[in-house]
Protein backbone atom coordinates (compact mmCIF):
# COMPACT_ATOMS: atom_id res chain seq x y z
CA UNK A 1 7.74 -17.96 -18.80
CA UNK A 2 6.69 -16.74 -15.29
CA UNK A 3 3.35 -18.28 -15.20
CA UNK A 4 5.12 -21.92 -16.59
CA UNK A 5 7.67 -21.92 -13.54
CA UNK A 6 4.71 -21.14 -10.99
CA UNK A 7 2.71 -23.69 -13.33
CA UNK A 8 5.48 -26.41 -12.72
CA UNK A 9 6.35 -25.58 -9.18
CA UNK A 10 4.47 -27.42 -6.32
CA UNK A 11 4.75 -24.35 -4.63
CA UNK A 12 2.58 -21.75 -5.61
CA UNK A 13 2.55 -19.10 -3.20
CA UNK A 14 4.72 -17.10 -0.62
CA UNK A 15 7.33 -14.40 -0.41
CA UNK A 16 10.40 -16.86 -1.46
CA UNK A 17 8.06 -17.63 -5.12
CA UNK A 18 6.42 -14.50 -5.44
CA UNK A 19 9.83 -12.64 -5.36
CA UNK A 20 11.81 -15.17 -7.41
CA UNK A 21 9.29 -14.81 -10.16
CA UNK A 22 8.74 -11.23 -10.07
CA UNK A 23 12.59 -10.60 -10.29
CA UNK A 24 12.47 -12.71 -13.76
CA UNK A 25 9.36 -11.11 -15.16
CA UNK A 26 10.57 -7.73 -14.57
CA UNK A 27 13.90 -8.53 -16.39
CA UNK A 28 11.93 -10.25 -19.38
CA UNK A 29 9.64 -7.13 -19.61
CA UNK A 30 12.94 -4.97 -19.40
CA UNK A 31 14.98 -6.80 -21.84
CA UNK A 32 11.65 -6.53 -24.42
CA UNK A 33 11.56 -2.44 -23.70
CA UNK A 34 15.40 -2.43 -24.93
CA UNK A 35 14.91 -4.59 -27.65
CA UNK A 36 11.83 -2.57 -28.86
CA UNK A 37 13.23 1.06 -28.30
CA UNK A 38 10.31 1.60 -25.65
CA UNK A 39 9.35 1.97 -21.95
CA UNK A 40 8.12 -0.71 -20.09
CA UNK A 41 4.73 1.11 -19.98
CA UNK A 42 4.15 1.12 -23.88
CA UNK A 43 4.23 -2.60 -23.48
CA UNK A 44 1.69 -2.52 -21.02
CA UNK A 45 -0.59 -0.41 -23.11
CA UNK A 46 0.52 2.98 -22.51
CA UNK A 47 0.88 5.45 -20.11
CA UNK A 48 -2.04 7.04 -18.00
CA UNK A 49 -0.63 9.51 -16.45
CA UNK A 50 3.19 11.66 -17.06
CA UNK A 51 3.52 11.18 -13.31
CA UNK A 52 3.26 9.04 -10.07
CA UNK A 53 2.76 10.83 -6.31
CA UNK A 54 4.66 8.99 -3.60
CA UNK A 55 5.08 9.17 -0.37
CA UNK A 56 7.73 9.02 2.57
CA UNK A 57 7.05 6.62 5.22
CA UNK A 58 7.82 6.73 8.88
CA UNK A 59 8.34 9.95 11.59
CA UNK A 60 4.08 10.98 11.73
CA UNK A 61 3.23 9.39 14.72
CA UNK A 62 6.67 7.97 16.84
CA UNK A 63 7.67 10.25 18.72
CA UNK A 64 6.77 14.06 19.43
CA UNK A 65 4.33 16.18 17.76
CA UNK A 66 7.08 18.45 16.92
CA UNK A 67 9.28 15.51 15.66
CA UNK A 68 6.39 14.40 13.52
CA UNK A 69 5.96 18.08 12.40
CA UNK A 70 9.84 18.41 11.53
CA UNK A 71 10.55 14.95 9.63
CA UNK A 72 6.61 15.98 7.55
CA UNK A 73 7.58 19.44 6.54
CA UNK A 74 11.80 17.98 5.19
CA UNK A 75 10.13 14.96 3.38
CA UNK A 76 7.85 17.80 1.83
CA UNK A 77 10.12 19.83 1.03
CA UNK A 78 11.67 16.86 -0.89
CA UNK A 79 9.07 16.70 -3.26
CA UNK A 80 6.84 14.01 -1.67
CA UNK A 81 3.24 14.43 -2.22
CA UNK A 82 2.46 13.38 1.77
CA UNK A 83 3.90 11.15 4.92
CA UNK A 84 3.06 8.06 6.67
CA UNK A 85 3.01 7.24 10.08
CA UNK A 86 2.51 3.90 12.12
CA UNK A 87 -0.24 4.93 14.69
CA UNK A 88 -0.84 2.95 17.83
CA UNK A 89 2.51 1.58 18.29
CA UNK A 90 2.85 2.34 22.16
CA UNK A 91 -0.48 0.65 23.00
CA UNK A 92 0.16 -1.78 26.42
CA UNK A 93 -3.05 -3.60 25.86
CA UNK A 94 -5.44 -4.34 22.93
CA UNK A 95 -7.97 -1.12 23.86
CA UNK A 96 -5.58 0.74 25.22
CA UNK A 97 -6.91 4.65 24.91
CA UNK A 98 -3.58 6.41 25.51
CA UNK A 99 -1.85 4.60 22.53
CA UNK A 100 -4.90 6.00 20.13
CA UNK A 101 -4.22 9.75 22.01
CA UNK A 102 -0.60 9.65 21.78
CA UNK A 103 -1.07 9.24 17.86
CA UNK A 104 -3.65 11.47 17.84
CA UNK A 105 -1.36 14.32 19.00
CA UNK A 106 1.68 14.10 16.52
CA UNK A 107 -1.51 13.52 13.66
CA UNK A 108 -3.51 16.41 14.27
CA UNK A 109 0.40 18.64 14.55
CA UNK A 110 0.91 17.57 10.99
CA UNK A 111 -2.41 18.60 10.20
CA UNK A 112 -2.53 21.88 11.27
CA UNK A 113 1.14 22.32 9.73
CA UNK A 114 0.63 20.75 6.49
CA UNK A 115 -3.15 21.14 5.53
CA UNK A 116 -2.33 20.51 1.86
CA UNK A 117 -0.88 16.83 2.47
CA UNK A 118 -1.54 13.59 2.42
CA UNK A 119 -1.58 11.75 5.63
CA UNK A 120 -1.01 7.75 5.28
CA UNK A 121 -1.56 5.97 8.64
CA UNK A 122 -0.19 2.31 8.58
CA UNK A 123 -1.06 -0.39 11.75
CA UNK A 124 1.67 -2.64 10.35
CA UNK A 125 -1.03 -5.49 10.83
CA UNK A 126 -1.35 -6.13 14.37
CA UNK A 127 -4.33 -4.47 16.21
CA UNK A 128 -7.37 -6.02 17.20
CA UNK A 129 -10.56 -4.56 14.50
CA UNK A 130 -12.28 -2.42 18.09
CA UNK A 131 -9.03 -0.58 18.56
CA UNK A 132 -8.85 0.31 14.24
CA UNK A 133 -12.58 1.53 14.48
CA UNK A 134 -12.29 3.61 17.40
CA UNK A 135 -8.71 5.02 16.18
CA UNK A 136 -10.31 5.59 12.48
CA UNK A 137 -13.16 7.35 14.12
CA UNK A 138 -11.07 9.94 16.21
CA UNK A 139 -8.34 10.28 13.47
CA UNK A 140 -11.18 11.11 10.30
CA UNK A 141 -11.43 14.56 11.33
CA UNK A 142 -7.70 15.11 10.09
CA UNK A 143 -8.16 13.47 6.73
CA UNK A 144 -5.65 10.81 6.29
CA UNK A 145 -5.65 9.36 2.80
CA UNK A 146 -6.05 5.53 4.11
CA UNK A 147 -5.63 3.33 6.91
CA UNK A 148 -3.22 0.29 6.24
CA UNK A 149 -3.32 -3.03 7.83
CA UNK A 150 -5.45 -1.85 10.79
CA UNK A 151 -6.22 -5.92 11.26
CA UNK A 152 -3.80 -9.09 11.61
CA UNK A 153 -3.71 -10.93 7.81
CA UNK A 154 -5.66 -13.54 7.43
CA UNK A 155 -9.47 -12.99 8.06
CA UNK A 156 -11.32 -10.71 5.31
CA UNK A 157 -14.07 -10.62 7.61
CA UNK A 158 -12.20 -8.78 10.16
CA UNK A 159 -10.43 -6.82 7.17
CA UNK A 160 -14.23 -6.06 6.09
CA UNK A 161 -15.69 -5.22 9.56
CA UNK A 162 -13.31 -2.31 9.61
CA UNK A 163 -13.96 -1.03 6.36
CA UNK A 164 -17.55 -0.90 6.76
CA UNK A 165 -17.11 0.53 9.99
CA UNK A 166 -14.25 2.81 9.41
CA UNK A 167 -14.75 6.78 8.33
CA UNK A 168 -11.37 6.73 7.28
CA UNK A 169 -10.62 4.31 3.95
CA UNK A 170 -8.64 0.73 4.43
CA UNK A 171 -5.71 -0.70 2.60
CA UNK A 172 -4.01 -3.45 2.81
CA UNK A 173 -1.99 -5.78 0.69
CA UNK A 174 1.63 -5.71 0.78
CA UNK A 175 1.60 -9.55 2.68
CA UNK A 176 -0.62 -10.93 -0.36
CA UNK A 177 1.47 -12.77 -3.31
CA UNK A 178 -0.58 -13.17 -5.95
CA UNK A 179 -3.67 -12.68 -7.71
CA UNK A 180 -5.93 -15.91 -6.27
CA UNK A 181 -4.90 -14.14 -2.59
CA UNK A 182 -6.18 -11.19 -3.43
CA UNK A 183 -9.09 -12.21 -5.14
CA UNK A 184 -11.30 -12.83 -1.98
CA UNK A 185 -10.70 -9.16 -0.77
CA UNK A 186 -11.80 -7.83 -3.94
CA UNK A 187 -14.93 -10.24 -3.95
CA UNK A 188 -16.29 -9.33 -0.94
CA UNK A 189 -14.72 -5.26 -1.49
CA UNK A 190 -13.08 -5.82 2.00
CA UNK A 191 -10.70 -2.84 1.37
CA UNK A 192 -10.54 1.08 -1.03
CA UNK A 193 -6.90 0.52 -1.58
CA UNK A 194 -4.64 -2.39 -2.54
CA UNK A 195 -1.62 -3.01 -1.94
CA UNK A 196 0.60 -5.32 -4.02
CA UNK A 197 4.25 -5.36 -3.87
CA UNK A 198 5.11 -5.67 -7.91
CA UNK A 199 8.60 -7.38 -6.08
CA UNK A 200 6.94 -9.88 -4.02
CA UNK A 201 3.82 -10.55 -6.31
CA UNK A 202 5.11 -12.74 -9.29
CA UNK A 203 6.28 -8.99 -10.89
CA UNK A 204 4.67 -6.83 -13.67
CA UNK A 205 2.45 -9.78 -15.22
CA UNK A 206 0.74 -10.66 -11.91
CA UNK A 207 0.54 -6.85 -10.59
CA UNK A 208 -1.94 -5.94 -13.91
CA UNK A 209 -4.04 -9.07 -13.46
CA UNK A 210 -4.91 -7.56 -9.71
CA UNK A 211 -5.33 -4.50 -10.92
CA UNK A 212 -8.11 -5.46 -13.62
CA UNK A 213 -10.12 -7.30 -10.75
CA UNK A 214 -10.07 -4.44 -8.12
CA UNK A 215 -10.67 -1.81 -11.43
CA UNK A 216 -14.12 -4.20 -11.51
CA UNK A 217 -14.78 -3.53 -8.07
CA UNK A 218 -14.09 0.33 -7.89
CA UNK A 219 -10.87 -0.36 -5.71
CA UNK A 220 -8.00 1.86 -5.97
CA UNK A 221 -4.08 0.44 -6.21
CA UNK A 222 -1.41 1.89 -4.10
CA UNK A 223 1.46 -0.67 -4.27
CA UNK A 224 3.90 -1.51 -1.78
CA UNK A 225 7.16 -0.54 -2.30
CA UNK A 226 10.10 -0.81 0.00
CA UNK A 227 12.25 -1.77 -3.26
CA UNK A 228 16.09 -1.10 -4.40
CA UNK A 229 16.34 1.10 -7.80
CA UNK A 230 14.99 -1.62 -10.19
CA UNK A 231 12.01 -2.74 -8.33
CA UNK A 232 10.94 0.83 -7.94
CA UNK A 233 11.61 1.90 -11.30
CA UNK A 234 8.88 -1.44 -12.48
CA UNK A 235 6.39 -0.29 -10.15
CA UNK A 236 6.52 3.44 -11.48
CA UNK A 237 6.08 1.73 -14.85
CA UNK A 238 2.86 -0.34 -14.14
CA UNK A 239 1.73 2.22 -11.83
CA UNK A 240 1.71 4.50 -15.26
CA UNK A 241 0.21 2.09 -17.15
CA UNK A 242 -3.10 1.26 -14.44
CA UNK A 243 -6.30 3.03 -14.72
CA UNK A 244 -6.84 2.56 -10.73
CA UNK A 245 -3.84 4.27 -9.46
């Protein structure tokens, strides 16, 4: 039913669609789990895994090094498997060094007072590529898992220049709405991690289609989710369900 409506519609891509859709898909795949007697994740083939790691976002990188140290060790505490930051934030200019040792700072805290977890760094989409390569070269001695959006959307080459240049893996993907968007990233392997948002990207259906392509590319799935109960409660199911997790 989701595919007809985006079949019919003369417009095919975009937040407004992509959400519209995905809110309809998720409730068809929910009403068939009720009918059946099953989770969502049987539909999709089964479960992979009996759980899915998440993490907190925001507090690694705003403000102090002891802030960042404080709001990392609660969210912890809470049963989070690691913490993400938005690095280079207070940058003036587009090279500016102090923004990349400010961030530096509260990262390397966290580090030293969480060695065990992960670190998720996320640029929010708006540095130039020089400032994400030097930043991902001074930050890979402290480990962080990935780092998100460290270019403006729009040009995989500049998505791609970072990756091949960066020590530290690249994601990216939450501003992407549906398979045919993602599928030049995954071409060209312009990223390690993607980054759908199963309530922005047509839903469930849509969300396993980009996970088969980046599965053929070796690329790992970490979807976006900044979702109310239902939306998160779909993306733990197809997160279950994918091999590329």
């Amino acid at each position: 039913l989701t595919a007809d409506i985006c079949t019919r519609s003369p417009w095919k891509g975009g937040p407004i669609i992509g959400t519209a859709a995905a809110a309809i898909n998720m409730a068809l795949y929910d009403i068939a789990g009720k009918a059946w007697g099953v989770p969502v994740h049987t539909i999709l083939g089964g479960k992979r895994r009996d759980k899915v790691q998440v993490y907190a976002s925001g507090g690694l990188s705003e403000g102090s090094p002891e802030e960042a140290v404080a709001k990392a060790k609660k969210h912890m505490e809470e049963g989070y498997s690691g913490v993400k930051g938005n690095p280079l934030e207070s940058r003036t200019w587009p090279m500016d060094p102090a923004a990349i040792a400010r961030s530096l700072e509260s990262i390397s805290a966290v580090r030293e007072a969480l060695p065990d977890a992960a670190i998720l760094l996320d640029c929010h989409g708006s540095p130039i590529p020089e400032i994400s390569i030097e930043f991902a070269r001074q930050v890979a001695p402290y480990a962080p898992l990935f780092l998100e959006e460290p270019v403006k959307v729009g040009s995989v080459d500049a998505l791609a220049a970072v990756s091949r240049n960066s020590p530290v893996p690249v994601a990216t993907g939450e501003k992407l709405f549906s398979a045919e968007q993602f599928e030049p990233l995954i071409r060209q392997r312009a990223c390690a991690f993607l980054q759908p948002d199963i309530t922005h990207c047509h839903g469930i259906t849509e969300f396993k289609v980009i996970a088969k392509m980046a599965e053929a590319q070796q690329m790992q799935m970490a979807p976006h989710n900044v979702a109310g109960p239902a939306g998160c409660a779909a993306a733990i199911q197809a997160s279950a369900a994918i091999p590329n997790f």
